[in-house]
C-alpha atoms as a PDB file:
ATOM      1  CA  UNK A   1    -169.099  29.463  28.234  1.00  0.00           C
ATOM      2  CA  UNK A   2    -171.162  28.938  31.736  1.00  0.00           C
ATOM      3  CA  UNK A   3    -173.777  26.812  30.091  1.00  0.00           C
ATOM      4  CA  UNK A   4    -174.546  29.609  27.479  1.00  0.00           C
ATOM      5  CA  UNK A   5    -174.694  29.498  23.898  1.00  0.00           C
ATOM      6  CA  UNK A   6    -172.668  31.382  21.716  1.00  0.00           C
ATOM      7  CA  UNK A   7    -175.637  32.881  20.259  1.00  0.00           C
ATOM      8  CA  UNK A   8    -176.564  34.016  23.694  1.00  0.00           C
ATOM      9  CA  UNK A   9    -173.229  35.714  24.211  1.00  0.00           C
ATOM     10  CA  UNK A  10    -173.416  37.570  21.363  1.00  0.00           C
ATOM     11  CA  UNK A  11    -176.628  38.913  21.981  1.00  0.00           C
ATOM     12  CA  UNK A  12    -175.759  40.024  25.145  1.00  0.00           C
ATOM     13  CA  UNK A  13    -172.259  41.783  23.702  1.00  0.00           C
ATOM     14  CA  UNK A  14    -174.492  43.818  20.880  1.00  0.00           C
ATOM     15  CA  UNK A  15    -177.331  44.915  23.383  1.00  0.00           C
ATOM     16  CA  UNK A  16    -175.338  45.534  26.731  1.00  0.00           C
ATOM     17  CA  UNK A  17    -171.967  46.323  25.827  1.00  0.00           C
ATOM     18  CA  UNK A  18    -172.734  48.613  22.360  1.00  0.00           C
ATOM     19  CA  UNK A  19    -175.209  50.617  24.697  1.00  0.00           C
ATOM     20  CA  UNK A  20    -172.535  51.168  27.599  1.00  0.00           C
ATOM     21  CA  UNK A  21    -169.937  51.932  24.853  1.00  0.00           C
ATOM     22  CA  UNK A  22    -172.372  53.837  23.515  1.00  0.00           C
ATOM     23  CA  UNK A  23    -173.482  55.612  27.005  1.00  0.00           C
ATOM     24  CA  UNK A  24    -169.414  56.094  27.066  1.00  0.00           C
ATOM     25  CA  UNK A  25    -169.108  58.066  23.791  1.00  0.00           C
ATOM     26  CA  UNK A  26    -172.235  60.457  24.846  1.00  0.00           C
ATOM     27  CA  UNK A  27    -170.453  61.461  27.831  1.00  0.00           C
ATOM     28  CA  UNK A  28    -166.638  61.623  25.811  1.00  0.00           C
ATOM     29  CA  UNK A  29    -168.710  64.201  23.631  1.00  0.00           C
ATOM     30  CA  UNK A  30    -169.981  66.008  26.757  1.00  0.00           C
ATOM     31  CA  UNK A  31    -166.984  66.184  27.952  1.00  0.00           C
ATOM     32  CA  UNK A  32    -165.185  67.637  24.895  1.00  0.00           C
ATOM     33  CA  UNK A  33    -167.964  70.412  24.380  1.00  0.00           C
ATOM     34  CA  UNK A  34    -167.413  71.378  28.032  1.00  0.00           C
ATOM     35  CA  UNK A  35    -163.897  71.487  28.278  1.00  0.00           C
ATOM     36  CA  UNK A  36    -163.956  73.262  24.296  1.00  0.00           C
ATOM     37  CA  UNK A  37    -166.366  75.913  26.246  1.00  0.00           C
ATOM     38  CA  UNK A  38    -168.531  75.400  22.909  1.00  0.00           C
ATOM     39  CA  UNK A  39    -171.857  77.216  24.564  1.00  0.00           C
ATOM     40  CA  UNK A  40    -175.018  76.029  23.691  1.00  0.00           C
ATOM     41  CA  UNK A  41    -174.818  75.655  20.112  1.00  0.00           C
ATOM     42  CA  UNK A  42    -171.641  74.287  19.548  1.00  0.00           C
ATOM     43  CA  UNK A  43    -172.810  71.643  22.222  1.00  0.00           C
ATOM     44  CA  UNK A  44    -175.849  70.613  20.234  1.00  0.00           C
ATOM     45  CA  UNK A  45    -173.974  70.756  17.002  1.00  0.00           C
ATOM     46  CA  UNK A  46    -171.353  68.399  18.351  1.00  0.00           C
ATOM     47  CA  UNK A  47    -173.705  66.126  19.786  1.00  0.00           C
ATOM     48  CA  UNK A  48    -175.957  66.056  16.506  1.00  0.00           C
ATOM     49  CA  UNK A  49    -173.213  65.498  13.975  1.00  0.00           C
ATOM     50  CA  UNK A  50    -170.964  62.771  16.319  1.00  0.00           C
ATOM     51  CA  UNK A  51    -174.257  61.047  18.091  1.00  0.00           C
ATOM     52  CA  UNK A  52    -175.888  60.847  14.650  1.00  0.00           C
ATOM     53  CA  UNK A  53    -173.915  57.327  13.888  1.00  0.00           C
ATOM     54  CA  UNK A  54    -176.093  55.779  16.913  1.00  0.00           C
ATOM     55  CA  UNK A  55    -178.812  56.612  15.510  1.00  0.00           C
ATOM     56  CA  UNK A  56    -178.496  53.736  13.219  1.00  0.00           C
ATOM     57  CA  UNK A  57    -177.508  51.149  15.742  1.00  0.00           C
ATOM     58  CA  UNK A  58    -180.240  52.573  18.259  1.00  0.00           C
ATOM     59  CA  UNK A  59    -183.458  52.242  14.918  1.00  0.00           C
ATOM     60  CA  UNK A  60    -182.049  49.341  14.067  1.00  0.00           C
ATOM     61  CA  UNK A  61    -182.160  47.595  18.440  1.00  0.00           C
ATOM     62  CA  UNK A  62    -185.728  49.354  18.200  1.00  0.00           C
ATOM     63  CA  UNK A  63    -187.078  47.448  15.040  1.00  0.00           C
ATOM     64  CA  UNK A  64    -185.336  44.146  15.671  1.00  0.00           C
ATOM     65  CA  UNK A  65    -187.166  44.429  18.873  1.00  0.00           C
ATOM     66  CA  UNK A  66    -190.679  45.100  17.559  1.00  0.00           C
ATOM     67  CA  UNK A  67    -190.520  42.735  14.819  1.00  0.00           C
ATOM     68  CA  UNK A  68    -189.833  39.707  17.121  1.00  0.00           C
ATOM     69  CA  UNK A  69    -193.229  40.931  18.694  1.00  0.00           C
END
């Protein structure tokens, strides 16, 4: 596909478009604790509890990335 390998692709797919789906779920939540009216700790108890899945995929970008160092 435009002289790049699939390999290529699909590393671009799991860095760049997991991280702007990602970047789209962070503000979903946002929006759902602001338009809930869930104050301060409702907001950080939402965002702890349905962010805490990225977590993973975040640690595990982060040590693929320092062991190809």
């Amino acid at each position: 596909m435009f002289g790049f390998t699939e390999e290529q692709v699909s590393e671009f797919g799991m860095s760049f478009g997991l991280t702007g789906f990602i970047l789209f779920m962070l503000f979903i939540i946002w929006n759902l604790a602001k338009e809930s009216k869930a104050g301060r700790l409702g907001t950080f108890v939402l965002f702890f509890v349905l962010a805490f899945g990225m977590v993973g995929f975040i640690a595990k970008q982060v040590l693929t990335w320092l062991l190809k160092m």
